[in-house]
C-alpha atoms as a PDB file:
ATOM      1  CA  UNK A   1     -17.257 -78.107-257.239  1.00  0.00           C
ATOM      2  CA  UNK A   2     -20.180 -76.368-258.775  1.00  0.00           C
ATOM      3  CA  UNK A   3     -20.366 -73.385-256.870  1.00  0.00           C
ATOM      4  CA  UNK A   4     -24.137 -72.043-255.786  1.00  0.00           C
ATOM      5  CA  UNK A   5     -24.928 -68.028-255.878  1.00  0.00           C
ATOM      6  CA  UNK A   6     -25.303 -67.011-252.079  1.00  0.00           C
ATOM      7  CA  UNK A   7     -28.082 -64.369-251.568  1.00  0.00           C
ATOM      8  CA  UNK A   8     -27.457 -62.347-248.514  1.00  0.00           C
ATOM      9  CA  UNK A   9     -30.783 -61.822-246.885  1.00  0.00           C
ATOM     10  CA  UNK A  10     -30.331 -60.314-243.626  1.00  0.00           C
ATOM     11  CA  UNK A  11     -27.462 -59.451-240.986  1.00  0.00           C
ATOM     12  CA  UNK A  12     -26.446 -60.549-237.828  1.00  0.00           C
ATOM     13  CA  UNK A  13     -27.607 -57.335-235.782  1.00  0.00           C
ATOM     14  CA  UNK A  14     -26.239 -59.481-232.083  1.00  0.00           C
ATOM     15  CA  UNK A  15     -22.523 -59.726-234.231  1.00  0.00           C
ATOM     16  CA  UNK A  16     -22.701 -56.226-235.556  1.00  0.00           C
ATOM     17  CA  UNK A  17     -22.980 -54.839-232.237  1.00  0.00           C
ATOM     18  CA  UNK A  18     -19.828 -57.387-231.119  1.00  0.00           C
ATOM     19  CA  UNK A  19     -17.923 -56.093-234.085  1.00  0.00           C
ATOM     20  CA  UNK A  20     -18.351 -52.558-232.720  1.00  0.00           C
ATOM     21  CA  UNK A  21     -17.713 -53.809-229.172  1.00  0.00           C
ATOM     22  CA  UNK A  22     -20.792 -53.251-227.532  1.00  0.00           C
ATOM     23  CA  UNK A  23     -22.685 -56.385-226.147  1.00  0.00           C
ATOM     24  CA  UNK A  24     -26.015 -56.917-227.640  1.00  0.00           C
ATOM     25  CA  UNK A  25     -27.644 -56.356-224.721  1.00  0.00           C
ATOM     26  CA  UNK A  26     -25.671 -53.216-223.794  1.00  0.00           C
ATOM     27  CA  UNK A  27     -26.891 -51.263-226.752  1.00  0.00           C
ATOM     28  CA  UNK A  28     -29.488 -48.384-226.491  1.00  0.00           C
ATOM     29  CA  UNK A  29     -32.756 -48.121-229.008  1.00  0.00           C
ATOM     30  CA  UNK A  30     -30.603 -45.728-230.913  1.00  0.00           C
ATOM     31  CA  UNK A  31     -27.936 -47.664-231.669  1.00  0.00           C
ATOM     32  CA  UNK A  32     -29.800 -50.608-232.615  1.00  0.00           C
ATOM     33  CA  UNK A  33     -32.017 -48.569-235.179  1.00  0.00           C
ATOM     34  CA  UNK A  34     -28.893 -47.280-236.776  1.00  0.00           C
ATOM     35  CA  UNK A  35     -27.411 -50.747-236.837  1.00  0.00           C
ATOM     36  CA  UNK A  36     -30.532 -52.083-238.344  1.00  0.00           C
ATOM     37  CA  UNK A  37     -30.610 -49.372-241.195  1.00  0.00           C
ATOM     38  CA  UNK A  38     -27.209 -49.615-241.905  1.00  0.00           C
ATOM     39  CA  UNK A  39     -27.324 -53.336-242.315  1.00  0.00           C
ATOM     40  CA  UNK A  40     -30.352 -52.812-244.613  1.00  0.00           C
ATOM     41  CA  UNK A  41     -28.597 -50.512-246.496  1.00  0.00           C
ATOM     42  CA  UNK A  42     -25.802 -53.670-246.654  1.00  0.00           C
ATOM     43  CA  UNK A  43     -28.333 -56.422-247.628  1.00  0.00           C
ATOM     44  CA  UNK A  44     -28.853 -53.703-250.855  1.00  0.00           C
ATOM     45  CA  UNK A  45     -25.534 -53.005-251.750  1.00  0.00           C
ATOM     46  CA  UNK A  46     -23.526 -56.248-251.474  1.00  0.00           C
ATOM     47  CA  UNK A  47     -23.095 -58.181-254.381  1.00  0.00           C
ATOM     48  CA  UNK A  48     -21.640 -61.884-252.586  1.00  0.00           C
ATOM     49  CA  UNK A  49     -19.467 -63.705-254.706  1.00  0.00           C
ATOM     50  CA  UNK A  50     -17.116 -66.914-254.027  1.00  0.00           C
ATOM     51  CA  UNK A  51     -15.135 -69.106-255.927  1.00  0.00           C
ATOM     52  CA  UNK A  52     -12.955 -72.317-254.983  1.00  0.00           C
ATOM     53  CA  UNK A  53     -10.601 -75.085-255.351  1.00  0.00           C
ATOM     54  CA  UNK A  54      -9.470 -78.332-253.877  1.00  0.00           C
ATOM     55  CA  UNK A  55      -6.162 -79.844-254.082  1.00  0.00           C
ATOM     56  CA  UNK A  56      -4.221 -82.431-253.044  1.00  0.00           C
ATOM     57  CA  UNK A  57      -1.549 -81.899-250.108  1.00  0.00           C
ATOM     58  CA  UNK A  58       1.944 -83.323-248.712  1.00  0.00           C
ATOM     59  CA  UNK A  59       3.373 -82.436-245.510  1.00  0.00           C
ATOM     60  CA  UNK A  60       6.827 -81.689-245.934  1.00  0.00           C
ATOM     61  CA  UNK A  61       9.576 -80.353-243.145  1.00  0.00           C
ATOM     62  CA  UNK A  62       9.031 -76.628-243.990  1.00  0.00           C
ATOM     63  CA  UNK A  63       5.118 -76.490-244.277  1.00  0.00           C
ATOM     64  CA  UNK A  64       2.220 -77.723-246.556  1.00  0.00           C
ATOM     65  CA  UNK A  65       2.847 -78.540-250.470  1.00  0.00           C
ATOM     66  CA  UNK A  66      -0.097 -78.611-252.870  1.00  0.00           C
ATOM     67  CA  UNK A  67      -0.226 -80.693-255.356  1.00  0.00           C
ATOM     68  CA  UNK A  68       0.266 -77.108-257.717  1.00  0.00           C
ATOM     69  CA  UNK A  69       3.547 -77.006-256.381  1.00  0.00           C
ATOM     70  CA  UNK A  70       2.246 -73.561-253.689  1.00  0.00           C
ATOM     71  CA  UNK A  71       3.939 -74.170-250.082  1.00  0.00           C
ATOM     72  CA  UNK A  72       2.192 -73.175-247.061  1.00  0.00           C
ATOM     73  CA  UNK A  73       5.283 -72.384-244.501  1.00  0.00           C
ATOM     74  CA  UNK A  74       4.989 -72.897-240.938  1.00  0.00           C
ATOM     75  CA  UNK A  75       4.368 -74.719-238.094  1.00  0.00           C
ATOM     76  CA  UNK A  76       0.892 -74.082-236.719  1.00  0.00           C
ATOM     77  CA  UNK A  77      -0.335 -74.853-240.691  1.00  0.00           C
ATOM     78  CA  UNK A  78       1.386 -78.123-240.565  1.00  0.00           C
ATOM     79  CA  UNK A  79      -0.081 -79.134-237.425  1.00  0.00           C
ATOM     80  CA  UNK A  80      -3.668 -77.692-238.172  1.00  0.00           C
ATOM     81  CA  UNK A  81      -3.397 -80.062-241.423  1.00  0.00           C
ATOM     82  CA  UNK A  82      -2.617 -83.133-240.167  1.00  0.00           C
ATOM     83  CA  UNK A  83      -4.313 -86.051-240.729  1.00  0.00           C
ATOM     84  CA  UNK A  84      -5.809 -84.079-243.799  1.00  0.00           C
ATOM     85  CA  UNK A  85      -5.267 -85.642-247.373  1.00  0.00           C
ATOM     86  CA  UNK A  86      -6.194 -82.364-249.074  1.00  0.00           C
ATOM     87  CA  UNK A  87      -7.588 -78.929-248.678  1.00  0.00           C
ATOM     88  CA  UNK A  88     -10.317 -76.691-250.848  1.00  0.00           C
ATOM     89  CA  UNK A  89      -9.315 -73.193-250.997  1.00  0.00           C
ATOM     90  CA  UNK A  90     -11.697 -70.571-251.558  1.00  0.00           C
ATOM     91  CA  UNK A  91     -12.350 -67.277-251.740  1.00  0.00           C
ATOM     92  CA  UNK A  92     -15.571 -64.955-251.082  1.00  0.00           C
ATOM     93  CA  UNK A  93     -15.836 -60.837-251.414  1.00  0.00           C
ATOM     94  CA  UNK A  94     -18.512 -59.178-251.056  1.00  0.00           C
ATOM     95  CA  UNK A  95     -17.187 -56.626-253.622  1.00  0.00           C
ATOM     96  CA  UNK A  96     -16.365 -53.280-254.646  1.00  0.00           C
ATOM     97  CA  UNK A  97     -19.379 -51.538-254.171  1.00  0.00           C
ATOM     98  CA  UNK A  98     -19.406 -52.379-250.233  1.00  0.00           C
ATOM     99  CA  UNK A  99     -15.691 -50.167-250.017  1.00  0.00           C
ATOM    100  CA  UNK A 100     -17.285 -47.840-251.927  1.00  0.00           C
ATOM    101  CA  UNK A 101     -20.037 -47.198-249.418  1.00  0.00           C
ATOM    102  CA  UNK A 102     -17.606 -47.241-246.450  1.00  0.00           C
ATOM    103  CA  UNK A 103     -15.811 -45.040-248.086  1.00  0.00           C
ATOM    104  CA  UNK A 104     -18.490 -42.084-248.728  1.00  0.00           C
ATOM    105  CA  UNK A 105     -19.846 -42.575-244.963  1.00  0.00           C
ATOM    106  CA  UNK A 106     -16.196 -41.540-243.921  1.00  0.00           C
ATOM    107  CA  UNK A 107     -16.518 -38.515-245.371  1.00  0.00           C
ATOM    108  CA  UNK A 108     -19.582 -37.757-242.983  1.00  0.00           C
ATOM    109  CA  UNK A 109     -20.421 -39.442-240.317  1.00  0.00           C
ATOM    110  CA  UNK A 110     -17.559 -41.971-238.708  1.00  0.00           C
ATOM    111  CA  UNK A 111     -19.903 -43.351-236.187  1.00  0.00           C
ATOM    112  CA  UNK A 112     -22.315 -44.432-239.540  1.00  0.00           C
ATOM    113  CA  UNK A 113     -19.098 -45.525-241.305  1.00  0.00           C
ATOM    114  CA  UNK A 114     -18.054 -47.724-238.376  1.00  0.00           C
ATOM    115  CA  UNK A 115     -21.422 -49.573-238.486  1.00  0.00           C
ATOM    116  CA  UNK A 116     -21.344 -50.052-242.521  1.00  0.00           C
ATOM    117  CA  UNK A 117     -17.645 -51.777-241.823  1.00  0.00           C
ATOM    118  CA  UNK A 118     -18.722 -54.048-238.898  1.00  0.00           C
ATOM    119  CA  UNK A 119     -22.261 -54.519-241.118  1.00  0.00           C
ATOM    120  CA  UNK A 120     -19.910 -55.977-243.924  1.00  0.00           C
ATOM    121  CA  UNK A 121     -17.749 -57.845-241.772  1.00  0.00           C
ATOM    122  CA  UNK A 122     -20.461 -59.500-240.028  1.00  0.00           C
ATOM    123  CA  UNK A 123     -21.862 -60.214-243.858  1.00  0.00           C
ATOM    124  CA  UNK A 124     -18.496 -61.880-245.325  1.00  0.00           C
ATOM    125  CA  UNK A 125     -18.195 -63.736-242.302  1.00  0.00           C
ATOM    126  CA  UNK A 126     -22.169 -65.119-243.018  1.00  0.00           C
ATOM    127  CA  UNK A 127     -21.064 -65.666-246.460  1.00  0.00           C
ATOM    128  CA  UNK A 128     -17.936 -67.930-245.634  1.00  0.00           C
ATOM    129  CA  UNK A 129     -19.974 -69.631-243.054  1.00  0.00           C
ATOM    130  CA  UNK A 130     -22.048 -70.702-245.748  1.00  0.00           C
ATOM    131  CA  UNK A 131     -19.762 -71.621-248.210  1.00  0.00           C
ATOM    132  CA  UNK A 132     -18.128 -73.917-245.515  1.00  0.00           C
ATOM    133  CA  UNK A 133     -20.868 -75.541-245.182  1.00  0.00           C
ATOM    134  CA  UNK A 134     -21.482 -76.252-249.021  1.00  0.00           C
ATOM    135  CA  UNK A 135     -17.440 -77.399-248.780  1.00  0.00           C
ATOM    136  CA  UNK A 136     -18.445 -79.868-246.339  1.00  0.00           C
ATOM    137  CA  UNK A 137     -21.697 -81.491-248.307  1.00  0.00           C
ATOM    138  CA  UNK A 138     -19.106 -81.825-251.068  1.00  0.00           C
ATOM    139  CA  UNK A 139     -17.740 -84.278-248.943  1.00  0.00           C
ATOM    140  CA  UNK A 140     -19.847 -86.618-246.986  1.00  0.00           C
ATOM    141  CA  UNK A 141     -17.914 -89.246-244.160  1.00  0.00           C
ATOM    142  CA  UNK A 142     -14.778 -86.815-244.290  1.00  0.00           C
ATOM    143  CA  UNK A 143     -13.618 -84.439-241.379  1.00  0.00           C
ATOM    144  CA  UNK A 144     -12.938 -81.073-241.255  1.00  0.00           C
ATOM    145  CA  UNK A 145     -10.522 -78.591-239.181  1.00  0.00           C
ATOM    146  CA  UNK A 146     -11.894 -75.176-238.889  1.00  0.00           C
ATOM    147  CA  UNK A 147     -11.228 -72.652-242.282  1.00  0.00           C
ATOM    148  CA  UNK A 148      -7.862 -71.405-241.920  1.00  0.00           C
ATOM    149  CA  UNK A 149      -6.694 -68.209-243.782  1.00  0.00           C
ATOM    150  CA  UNK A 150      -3.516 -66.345-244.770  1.00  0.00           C
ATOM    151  CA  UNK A 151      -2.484 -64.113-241.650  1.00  0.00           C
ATOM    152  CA  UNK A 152      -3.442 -66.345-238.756  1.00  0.00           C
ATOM    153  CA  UNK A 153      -0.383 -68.320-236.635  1.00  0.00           C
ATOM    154  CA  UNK A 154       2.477 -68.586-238.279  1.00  0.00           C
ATOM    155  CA  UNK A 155       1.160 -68.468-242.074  1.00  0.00           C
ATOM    156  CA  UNK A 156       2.443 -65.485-243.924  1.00  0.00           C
ATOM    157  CA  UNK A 157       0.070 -62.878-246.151  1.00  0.00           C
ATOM    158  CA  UNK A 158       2.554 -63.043-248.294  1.00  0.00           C
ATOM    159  CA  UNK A 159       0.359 -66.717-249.827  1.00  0.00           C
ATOM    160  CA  UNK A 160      -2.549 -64.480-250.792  1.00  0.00           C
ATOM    161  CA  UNK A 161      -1.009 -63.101-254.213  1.00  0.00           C
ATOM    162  CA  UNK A 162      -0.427 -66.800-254.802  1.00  0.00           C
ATOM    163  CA  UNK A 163      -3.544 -68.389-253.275  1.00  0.00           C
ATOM    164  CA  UNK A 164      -5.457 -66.058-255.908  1.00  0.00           C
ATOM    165  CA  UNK A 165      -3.993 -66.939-258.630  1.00  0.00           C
ATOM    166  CA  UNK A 166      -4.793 -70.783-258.053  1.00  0.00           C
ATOM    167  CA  UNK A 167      -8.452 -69.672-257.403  1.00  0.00           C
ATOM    168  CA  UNK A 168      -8.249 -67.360-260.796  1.00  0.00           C
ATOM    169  CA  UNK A 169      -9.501 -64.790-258.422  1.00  0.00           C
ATOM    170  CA  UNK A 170      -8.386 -61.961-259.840  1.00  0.00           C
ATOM    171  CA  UNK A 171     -10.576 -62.826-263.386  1.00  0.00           C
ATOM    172  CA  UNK A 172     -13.332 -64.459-261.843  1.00  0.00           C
ATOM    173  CA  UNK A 173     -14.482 -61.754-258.885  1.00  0.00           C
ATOM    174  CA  UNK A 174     -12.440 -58.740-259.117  1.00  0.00           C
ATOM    175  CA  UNK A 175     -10.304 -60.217-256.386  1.00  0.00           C
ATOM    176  CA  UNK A 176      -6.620 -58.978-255.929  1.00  0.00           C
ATOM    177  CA  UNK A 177      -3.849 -58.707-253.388  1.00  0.00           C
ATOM    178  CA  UNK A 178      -1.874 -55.288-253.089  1.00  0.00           C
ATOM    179  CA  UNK A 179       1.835 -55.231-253.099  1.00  0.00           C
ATOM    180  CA  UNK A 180       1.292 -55.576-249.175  1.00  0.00           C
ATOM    181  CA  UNK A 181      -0.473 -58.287-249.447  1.00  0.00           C
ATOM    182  CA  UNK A 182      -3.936 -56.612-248.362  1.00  0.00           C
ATOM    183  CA  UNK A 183      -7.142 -58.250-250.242  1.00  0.00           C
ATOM    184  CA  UNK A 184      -8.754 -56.167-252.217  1.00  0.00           C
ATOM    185  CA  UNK A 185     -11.992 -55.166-252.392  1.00  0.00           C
ATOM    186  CA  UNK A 186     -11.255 -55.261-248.497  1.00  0.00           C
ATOM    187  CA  UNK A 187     -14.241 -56.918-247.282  1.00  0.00           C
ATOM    188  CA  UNK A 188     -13.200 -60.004-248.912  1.00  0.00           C
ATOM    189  CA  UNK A 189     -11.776 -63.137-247.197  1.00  0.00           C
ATOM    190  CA  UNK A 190      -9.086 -65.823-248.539  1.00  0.00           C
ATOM    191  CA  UNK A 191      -9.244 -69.329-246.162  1.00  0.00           C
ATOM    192  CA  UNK A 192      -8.700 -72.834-246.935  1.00  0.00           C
ATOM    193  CA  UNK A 193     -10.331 -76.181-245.221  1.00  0.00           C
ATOM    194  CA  UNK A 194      -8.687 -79.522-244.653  1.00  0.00           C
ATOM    195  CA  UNK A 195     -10.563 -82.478-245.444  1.00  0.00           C
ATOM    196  CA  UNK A 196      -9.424 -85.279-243.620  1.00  0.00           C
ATOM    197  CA  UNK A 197     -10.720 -89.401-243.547  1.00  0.00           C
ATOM    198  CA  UNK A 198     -10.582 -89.657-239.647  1.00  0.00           C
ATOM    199  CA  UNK A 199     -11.289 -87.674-236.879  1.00  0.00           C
ATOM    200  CA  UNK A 200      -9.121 -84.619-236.717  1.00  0.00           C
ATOM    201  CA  UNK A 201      -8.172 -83.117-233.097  1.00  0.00           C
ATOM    202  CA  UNK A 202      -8.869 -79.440-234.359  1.00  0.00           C
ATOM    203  CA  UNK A 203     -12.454 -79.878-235.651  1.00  0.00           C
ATOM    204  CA  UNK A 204     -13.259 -76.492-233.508  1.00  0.00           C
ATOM    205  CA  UNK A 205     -12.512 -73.190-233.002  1.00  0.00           C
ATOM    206  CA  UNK A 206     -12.132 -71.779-229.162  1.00  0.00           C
ATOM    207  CA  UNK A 207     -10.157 -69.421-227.556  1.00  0.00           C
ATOM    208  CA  UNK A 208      -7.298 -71.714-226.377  1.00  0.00           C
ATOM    209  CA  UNK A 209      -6.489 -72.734-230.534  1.00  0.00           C
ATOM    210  CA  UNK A 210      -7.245 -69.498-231.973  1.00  0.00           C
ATOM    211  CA  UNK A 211      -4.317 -67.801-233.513  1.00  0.00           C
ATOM    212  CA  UNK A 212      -5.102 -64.430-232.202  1.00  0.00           C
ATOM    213  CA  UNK A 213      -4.640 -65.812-228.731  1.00  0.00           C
ATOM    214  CA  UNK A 214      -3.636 -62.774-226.544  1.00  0.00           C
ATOM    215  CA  UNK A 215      -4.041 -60.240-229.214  1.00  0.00           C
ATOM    216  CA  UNK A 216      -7.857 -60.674-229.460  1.00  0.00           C
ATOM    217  CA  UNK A 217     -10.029 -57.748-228.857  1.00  0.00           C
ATOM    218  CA  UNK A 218     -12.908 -59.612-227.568  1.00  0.00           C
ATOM    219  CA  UNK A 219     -10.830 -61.394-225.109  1.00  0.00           C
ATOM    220  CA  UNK A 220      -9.345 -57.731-224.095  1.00  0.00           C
ATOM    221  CA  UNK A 221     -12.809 -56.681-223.562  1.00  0.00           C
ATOM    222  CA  UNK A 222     -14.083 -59.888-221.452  1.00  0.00           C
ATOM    223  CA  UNK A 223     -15.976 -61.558-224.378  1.00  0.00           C
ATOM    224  CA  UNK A 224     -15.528 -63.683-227.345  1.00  0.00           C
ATOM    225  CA  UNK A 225     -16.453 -63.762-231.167  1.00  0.00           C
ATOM    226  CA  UNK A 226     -18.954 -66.410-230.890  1.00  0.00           C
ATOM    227  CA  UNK A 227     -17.245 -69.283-232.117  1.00  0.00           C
ATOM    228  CA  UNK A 228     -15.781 -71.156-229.366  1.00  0.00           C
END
């Protein structure tokens, strides 16, 4: 698919504060004007990129084949694929010069350096937001799942290397996995999206299908991430 430039515009400044667990309307004039200059200070240093592909898929007994011959092992992938005839796989980052900027508020003021890194989460999670939604005018009358990535349920990191390399991430943004299987830059995301003919069951995320299940911060502190 041809793939559009994203311009990031403006942040979230409601899911920065979530990010940094404080409820929107918990947070004092102070905090908000630092959240608001640091996610300024974002808009000007990110440099969004994304890049994708679709493939074919076959479910077999051990996981999800694509038609490139990568296997997606596991269970919950299976099961969150069914009914799907393929997938698009992307990638977005929102590059190096965001680390970088985390990086030399560490050095000073961790408070500041907290809100850059929920700032660019909030961002790459705008960015992949949007790039679902040019996935899904790709394909009108088909049904979607929710974007799964690498990590969640029973799908092992150890795809990203792989799932990079399909996307010819590493030439095309700068995009790489470490040896551990961490993305970086880090404020980068890997996911893929079933596209399906019919209805599919998991068209949406909540709390009861989410992957983190237990392990979720929000839940821990009596909220949610916004999606359910």
């Amino acid at each position: 698919m041809k793939e559009k430039e994203f311009i990031l515009t403006a942040i979230d400044i409601s899911e920065v504060l979530r990010y940094m667990g404080c409820p929107p309307e918990q947070a004092d004039a102070s905090l908000k004007q630092m959240v608001e200059a640091c996610a300024d200070q974002m808009v000007k240093m990110a440099r969004p990129r994304w890049t994708s592909r679709a493939l074919p898929i076959s479910h077999q007994k051990e996981g999800v084949c694509l038609s490139s011959g990568l296997l997606l092992p596991g269970k919950d992938i299976s099961s969150h694929l069914d009914g799907c005839h393929e997938v698009v796989l992307f990638c977005a980052t929102l590059s190096s010069q965001v680390d970088q900027l985390i990086r030399q508020a560490e050095s000073r003021d961790m408070l500041r350096a907290l809100c850059l890194d929920c700032c660019a989460t909030a961002a790459v999670e705008q960015l992949c937001d949007w790039v679902e939604e040019q996935i899904h005018a790709q394909y009108p009358q088909c049904y979607f799942p929710f974007r799964y990535s690498p990590g969640y349920g029973d799908l092992p990191l150890s795809v990203q290397g792989p799932f990079l390399s399909l996307l010819d991430a590493p030439r095309k943004l700068g995009l790489c996995a470490s040896s551990s299987h961490i993305l970086t830059p880090r404020k980068s995301v890997t996911a893929l999206i079933g596209v399906a003919s019919a209805p599919v069951s998991s068209a949406k995320r909540s709390c009861i299908s989410c992957p983190a299940g237990d392990h979720c911060q929000y839940r821990k502190a009596g909220g949610h991430c916004g999606s359910a």
